[in-house]
Protein backbone atom coordinates (compact mmCIF):
# COMPACT_ATOMS: atom_id res chain seq x y z
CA UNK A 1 -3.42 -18.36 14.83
CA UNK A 2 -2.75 -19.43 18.75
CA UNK A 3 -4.67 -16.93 20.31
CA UNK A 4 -7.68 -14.73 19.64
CA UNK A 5 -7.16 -11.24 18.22
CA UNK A 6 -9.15 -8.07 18.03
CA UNK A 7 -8.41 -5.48 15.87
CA UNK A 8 -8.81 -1.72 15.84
CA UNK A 9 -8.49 0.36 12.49
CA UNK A 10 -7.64 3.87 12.94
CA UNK A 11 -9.56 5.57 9.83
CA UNK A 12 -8.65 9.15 9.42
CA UNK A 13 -5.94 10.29 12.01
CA UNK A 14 -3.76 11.74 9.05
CA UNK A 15 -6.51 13.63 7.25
CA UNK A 16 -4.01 17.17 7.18
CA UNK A 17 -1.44 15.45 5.60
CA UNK A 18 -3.43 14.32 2.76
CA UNK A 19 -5.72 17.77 2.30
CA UNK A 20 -6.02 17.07 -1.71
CA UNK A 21 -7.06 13.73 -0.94
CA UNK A 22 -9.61 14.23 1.73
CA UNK A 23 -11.25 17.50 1.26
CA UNK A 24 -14.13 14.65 0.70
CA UNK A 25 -13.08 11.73 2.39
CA UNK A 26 -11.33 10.28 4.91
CA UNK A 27 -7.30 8.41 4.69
CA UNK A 28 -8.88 5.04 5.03
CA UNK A 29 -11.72 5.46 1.77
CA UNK A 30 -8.99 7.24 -0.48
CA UNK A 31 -8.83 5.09 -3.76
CA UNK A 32 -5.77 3.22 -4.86
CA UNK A 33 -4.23 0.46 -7.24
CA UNK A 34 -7.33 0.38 -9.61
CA UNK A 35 -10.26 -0.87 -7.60
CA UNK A 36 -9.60 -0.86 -3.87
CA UNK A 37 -9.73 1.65 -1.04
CA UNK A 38 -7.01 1.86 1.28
CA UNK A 39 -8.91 0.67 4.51
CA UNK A 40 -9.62 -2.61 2.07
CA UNK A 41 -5.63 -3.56 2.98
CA UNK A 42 -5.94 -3.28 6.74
CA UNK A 43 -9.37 -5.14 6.71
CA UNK A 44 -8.27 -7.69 4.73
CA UNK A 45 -5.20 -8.42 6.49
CA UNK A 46 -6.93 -9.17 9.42
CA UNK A 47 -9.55 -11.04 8.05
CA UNK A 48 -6.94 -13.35 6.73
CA UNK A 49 -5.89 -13.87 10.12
CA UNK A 50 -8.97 -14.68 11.05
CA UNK A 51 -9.37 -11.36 13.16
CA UNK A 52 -13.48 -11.16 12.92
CA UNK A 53 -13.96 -8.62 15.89
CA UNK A 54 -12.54 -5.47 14.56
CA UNK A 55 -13.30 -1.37 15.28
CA UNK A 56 -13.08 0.75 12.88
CA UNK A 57 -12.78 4.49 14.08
CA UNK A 58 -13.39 7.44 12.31
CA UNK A 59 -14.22 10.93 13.64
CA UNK A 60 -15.41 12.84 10.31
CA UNK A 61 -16.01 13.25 6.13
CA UNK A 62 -16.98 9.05 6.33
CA UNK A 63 -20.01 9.25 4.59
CA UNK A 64 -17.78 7.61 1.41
CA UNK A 65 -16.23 4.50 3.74
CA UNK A 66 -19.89 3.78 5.33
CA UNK A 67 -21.18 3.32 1.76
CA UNK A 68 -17.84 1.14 0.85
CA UNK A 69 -18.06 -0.99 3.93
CA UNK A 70 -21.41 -1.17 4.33
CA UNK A 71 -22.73 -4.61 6.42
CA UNK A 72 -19.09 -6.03 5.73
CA UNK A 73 -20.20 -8.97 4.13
CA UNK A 74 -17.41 -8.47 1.17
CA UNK A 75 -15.07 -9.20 4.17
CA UNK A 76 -17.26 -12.06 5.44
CA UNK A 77 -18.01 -9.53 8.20
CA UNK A 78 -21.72 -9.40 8.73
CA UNK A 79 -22.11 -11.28 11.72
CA UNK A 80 -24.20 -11.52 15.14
CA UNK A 81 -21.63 -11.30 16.88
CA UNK A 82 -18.48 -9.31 16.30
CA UNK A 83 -17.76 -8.33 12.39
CA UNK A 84 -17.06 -4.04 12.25
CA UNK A 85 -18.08 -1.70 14.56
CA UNK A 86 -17.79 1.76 13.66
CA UNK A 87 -16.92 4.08 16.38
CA UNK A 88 -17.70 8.11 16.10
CA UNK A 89 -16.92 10.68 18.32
CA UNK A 90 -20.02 10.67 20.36
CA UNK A 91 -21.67 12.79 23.63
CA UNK A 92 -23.16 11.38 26.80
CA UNK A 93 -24.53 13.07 30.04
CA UNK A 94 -20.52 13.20 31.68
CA UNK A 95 -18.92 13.79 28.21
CA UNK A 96 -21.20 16.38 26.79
CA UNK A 97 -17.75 18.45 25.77
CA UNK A 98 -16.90 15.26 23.71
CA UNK A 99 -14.58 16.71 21.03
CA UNK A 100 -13.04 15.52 17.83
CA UNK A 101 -10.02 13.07 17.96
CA UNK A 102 -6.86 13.93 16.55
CA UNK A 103 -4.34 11.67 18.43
CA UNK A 104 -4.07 7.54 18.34
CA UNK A 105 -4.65 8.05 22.09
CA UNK A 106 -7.62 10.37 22.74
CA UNK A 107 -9.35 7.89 20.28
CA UNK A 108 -8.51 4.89 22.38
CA UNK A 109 -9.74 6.85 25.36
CA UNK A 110 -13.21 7.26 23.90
CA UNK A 111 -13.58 3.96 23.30
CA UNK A 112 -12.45 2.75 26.24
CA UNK A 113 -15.81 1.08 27.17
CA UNK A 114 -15.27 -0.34 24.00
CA UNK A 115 -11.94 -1.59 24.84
CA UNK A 116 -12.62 -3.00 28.25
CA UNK A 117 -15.45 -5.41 26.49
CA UNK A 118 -12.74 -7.32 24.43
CA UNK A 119 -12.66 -11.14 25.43
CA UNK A 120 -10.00 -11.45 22.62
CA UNK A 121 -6.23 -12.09 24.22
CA UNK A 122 -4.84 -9.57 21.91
CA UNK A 123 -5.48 -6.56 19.64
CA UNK A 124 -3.89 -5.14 16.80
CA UNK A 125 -3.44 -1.10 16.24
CA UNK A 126 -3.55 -0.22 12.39
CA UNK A 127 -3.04 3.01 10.54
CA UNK A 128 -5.39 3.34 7.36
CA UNK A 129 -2.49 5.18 5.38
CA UNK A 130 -0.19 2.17 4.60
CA UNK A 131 -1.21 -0.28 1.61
CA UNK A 132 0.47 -3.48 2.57
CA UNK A 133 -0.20 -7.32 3.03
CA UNK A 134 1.23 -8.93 5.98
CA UNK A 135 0.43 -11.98 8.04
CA UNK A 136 -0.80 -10.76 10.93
CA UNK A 137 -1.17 -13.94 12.19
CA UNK A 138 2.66 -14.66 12.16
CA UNK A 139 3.25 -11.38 13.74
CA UNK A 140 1.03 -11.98 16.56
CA UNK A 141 2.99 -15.52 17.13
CA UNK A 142 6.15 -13.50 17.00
CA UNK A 143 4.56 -11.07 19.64
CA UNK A 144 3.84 -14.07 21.75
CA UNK A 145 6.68 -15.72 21.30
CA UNK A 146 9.16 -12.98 22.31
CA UNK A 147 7.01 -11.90 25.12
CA UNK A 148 7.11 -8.39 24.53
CA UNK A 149 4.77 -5.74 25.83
CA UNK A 150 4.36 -3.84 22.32
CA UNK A 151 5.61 -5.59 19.05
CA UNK A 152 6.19 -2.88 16.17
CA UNK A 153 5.65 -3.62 12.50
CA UNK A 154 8.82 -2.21 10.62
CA UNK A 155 10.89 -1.56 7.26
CA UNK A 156 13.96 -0.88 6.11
CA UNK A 157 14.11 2.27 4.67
CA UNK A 158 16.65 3.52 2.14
CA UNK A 159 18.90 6.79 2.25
CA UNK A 160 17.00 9.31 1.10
CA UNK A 161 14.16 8.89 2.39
CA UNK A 162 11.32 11.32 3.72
CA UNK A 163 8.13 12.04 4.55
CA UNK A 164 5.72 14.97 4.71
CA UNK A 165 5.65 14.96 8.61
CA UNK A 166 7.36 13.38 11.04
CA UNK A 167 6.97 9.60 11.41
CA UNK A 168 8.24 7.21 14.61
CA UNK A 169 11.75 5.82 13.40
CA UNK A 170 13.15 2.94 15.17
CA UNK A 171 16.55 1.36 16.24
CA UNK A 172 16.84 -2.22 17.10
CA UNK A 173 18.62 -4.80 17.71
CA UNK A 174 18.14 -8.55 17.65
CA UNK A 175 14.96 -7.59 16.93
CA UNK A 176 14.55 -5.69 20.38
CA UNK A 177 14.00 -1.69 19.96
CA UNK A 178 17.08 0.30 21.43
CA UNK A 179 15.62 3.48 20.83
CA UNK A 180 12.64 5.68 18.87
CA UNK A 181 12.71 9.04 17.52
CA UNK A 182 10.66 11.43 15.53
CA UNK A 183 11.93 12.08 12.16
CA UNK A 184 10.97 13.62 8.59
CA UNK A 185 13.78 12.05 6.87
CA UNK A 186 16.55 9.26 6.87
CA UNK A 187 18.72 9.06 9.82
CA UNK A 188 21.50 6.22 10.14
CA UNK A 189 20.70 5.92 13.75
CA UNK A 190 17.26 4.81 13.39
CA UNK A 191 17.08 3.02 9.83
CA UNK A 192 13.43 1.67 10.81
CA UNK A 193 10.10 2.83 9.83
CA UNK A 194 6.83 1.80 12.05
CA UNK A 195 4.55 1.06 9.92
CA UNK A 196 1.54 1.86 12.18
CA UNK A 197 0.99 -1.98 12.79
CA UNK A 198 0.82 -2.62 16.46
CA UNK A 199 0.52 -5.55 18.80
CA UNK A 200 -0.22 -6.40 22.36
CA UNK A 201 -2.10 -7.71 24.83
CA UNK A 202 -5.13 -6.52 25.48
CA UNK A 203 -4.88 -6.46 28.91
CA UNK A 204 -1.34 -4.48 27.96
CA UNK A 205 -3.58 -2.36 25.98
CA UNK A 206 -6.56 -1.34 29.29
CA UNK A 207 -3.30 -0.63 31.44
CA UNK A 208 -1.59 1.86 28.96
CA UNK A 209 -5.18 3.78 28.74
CA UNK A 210 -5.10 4.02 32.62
CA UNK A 211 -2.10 5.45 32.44
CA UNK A 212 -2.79 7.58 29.81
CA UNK A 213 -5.83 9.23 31.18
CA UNK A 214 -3.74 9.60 34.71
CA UNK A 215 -0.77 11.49 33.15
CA UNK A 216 -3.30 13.07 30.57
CA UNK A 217 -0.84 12.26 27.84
CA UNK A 218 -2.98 12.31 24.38
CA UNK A 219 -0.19 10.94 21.66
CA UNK A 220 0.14 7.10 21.58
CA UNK A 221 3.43 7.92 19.83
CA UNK A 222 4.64 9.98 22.48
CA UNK A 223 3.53 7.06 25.29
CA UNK A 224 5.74 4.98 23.28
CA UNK A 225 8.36 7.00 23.57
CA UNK A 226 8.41 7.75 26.89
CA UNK A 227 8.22 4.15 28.03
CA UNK A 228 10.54 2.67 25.58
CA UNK A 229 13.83 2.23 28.61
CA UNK A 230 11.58 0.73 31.03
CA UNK A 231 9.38 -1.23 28.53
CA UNK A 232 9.78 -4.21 26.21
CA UNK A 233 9.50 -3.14 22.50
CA UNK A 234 10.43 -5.59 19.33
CA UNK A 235 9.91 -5.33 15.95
CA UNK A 236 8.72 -7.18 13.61
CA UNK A 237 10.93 -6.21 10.66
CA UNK A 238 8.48 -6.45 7.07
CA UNK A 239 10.15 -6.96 3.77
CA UNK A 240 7.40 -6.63 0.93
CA UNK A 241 5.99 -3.58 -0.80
CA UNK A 242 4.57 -1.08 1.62
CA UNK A 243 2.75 2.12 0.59
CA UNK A 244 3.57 4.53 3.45
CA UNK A 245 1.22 7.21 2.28
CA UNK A 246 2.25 10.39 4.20
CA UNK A 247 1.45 12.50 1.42
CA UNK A 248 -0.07 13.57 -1.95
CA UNK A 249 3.18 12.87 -3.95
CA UNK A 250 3.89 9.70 -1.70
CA UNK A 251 0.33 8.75 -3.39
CA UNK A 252 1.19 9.63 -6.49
CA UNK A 253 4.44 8.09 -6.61
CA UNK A 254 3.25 4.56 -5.13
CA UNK A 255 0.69 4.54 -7.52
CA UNK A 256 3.07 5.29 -10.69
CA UNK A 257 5.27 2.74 -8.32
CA UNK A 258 2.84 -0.40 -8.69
CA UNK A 259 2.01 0.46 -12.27
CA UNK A 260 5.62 0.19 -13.41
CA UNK A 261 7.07 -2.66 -10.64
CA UNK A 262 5.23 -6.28 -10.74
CA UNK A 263 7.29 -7.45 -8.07
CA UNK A 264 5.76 -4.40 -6.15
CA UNK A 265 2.05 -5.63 -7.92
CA UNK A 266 2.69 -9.42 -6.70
CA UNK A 267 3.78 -8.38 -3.07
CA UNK A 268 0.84 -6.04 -2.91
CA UNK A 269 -1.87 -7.64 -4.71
CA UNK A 270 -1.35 -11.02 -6.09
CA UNK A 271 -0.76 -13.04 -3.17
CA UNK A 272 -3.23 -16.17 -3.61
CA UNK A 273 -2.78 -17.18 0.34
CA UNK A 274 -3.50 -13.71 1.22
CA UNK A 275 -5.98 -11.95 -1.20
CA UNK A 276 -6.93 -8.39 -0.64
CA UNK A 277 -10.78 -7.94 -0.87
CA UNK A 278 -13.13 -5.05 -1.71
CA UNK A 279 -16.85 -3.96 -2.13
CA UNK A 280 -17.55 -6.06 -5.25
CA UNK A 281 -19.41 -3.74 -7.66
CA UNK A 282 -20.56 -6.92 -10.39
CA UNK A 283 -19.66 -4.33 -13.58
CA UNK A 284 -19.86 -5.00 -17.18
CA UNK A 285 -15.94 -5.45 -18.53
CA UNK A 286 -13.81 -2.66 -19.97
CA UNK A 287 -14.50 -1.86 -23.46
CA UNK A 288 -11.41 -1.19 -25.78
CA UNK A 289 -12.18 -0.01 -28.95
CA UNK A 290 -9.97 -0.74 -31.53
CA UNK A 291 -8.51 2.80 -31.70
CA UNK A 292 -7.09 1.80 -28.15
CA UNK A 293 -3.74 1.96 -27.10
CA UNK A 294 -2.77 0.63 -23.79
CA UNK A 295 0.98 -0.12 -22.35
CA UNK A 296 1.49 -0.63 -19.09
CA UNK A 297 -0.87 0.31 -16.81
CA UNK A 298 -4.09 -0.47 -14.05
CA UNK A 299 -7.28 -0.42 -15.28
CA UNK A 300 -10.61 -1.62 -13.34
CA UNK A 301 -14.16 -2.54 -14.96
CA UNK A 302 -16.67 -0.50 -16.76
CA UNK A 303 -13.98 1.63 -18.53
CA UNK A 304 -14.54 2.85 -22.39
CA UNK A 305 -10.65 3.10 -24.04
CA UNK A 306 -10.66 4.94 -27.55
CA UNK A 307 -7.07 7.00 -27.37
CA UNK A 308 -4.22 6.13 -25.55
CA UNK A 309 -3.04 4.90 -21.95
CA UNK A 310 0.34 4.59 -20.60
CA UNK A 311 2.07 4.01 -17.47
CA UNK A 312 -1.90 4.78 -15.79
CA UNK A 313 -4.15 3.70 -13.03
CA UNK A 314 -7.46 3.96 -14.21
CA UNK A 315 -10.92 3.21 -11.72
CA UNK A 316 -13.90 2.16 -12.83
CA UNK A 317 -16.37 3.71 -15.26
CA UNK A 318 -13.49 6.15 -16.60
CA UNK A 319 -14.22 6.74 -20.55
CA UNK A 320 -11.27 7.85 -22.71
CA UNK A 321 -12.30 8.85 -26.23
CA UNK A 322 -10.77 8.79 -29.48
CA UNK A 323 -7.70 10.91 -29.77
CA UNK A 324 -6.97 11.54 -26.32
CA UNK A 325 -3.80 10.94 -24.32
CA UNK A 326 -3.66 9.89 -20.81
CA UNK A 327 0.40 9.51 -19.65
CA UNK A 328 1.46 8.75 -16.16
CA UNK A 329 -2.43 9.58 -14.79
CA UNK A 330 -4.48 8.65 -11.35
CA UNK A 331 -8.12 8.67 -13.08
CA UNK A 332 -10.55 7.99 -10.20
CA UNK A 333 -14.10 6.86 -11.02
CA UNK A 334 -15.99 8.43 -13.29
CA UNK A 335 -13.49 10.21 -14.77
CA UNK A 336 -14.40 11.50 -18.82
CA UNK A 337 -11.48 12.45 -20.82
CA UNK A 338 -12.94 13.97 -23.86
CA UNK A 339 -11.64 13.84 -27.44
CA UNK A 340 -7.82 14.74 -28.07
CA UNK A 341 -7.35 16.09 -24.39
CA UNK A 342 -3.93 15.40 -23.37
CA UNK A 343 -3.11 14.44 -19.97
CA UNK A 344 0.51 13.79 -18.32
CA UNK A 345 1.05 13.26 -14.64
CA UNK A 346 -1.99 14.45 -13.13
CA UNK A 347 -4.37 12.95 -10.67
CA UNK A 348 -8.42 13.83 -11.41
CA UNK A 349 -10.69 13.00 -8.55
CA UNK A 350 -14.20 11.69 -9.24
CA UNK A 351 -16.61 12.52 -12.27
CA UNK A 352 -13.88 15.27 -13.73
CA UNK A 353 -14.17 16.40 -17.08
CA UNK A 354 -11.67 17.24 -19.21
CA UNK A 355 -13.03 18.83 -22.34
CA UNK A 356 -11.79 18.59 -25.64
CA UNK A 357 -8.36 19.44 -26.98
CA UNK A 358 -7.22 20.29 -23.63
CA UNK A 359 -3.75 19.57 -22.29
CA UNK A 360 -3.14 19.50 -18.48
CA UNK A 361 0.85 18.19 -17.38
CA UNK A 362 2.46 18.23 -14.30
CA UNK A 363 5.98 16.58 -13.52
CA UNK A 364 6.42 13.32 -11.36
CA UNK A 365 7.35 15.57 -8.47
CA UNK A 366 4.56 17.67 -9.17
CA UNK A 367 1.24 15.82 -10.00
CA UNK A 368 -1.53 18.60 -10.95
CA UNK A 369 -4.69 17.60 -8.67
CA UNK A 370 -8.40 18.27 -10.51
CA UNK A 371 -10.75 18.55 -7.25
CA UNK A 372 -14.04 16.28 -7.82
CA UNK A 373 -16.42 16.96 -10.17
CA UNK A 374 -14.49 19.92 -11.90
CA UNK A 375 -14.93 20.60 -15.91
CA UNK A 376 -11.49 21.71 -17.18
């Protein structure tokens, strides 16, 4: 990389759009593809661009991503100096009315004493709530190279597409952005999706707060738009498997999506120049038993497989006994299936039971959801 990078990591900005998901956790410590959390894509795409100085910033429920990221030496992140700091809503003597954030921007504004320490030339904004690996280090060259004040990570998306909530859609040409809108679904006009990956400056980045806190405009997205005629925007158009998580069924489906696509598994996970890392948890292999049947599916360490698994993502220590059928499942850890329960399309959080002989189905447009810890 030709320059020095910071990077911030925005953890839990789109907790209500993920309310199934989070009722225990924040975006960024949500499990997914078999053994990782979804902050572990973010972190490790900067660490493989040699970003070492980064902020993670969270504002509440991140009891379960302290305990995942703990010193950050899975990341090779426990250092002197730099590695993660974690950044909190906090209170001091002139902001004692210090509230929660809920914008992009009224984060960076709280840590703006944070922000003004940076020596690094640039930063990079990232969203928790897209899986992807990218090198950041070639879109930080491109940023560079075009001169831009803001470049914007982007895909392609097909007709038919939509999301939960809004998300910022972009036009561009040449690789220079024309225009931005708000949008829920496809719309010919702006054919890009922003990923949440942002680069610029950091001096670009001190400026934009100052003006920020002047106006007192609170959405980063809405600064963006705004300034997009009198600023310079470009794109940095991605073309590998992105996760865009905006929802419960966009989890589900990218899940069911990377158990039945390898080219989706290679882009996301099996790059040996970029390798995604994770708390390493030094478990005892998956025992199958030779009742086991298993086609086509995810499945981390410390598992017990007696019945039958297809098209599944299963997390660690999730036991399956004899007789029982798990079809088109999320099984997060701890997860006990009990003798000839039958399972299709549903996603069980944490140490759920599922008793014997039961049968639980949803559709693949309608996962059913067990909370943690239920007994069905």
């Amino acid at each position: 990389m030709a320059k020095s990078a910071a990077g911030i990591i925005f953890s839990s900005l789109n907790n209500n759009t993920l309310s199934r998901l989070t009722s225990d956790r924040t975006v960024a410590a949500i499990p997914f593809a078999c053994r990782y959390r979804l902050i572990d894509f973010a972190l490790s795409n900067m660490v493989n661009a040699n970003i070492s100085n980064i902020y993670i910033v969270a504002n509440y429920k991140y009891r379960s991503l302290l305990e995942h990221l703990g010193s950050g030496k899975d990341w090779d992140l426990a250092r002197r100096e730099g590695g993660i700091t974690f950044i909190s809503p906090f209170q001091t003597a002139h902001l004692s009315d210090n509230k929660m954030f809920s914008t992009h921007m009224e984060a960076l504004k709280s840590m703006k004493e944070y922000i003004d320490e940076i020596r690094d030339e640039f930063v990079v904004l990232m969203d928790s709530d897209t899986a992807l690996t990218i090198d950041v280090s070639d879109v930080i060259r491109s940023h560079e190279s075009t001169g831009a004040d803001v470049t914007i990570v982007t895909s392609q998306v097909a007709d038919g597409y939509s999301a939960k909530t809004p998300r910022l859609m972009i036009s561009s040409v040449a690789g220079k952005v024309t225009q931005l809108a708000m949008s829920a679904t496809y719309d010919e006009r702006h054919p890009e999706l922003a990923l949440g990956i942002y680069v610029m400056r950091t001096a670009y980045l001190r400026s934009l707060i100052d003006e920020a806190e002047a106006y007192n405009l609170n959405s980063f997205t809405m600064f963006l738009l705004k300034n997009c005629k009198s600023s310079s925007y470009m794109t940095y158009k991605y073309t590998g498997f992105a996760a865009s998580v905006s929802s419960f069924l966009d989890y589900y489906k990218y899940s069911m999506e990377l158990v039945k696509n390898e080219s989706a598994r290679e882009s996301l996970l099996w790059k040996k120049e970029a390798p995604i890392f994770t708390r390493v948890h030094n478990s005892a292999p998956t025992k199958h038993s030779s009742s086991a049947k298993v086609e086509n599916s995810l499945i981390a360490d410390e598992c017990v497989i007696e019945g039958t698994v297809i098209n599944s993502v299963i997390f660690r220590d999730v036991t399956i006994e004899k007789g029982a059928v798990v079809k088109d499942c999320v099984l997060f850890h701890g997860t006990h299936v009990c003798k000839n329960a039958k399972l299709n399309c549903i996603v069980a959080d944490k140490d759920v039971v599922v008793s014997a002989g039961v049968t639980l189905s949803g559709n693949e447009n309608m996962p059913f959801y067990i909370q943690k810890g239920r007994k069905i």
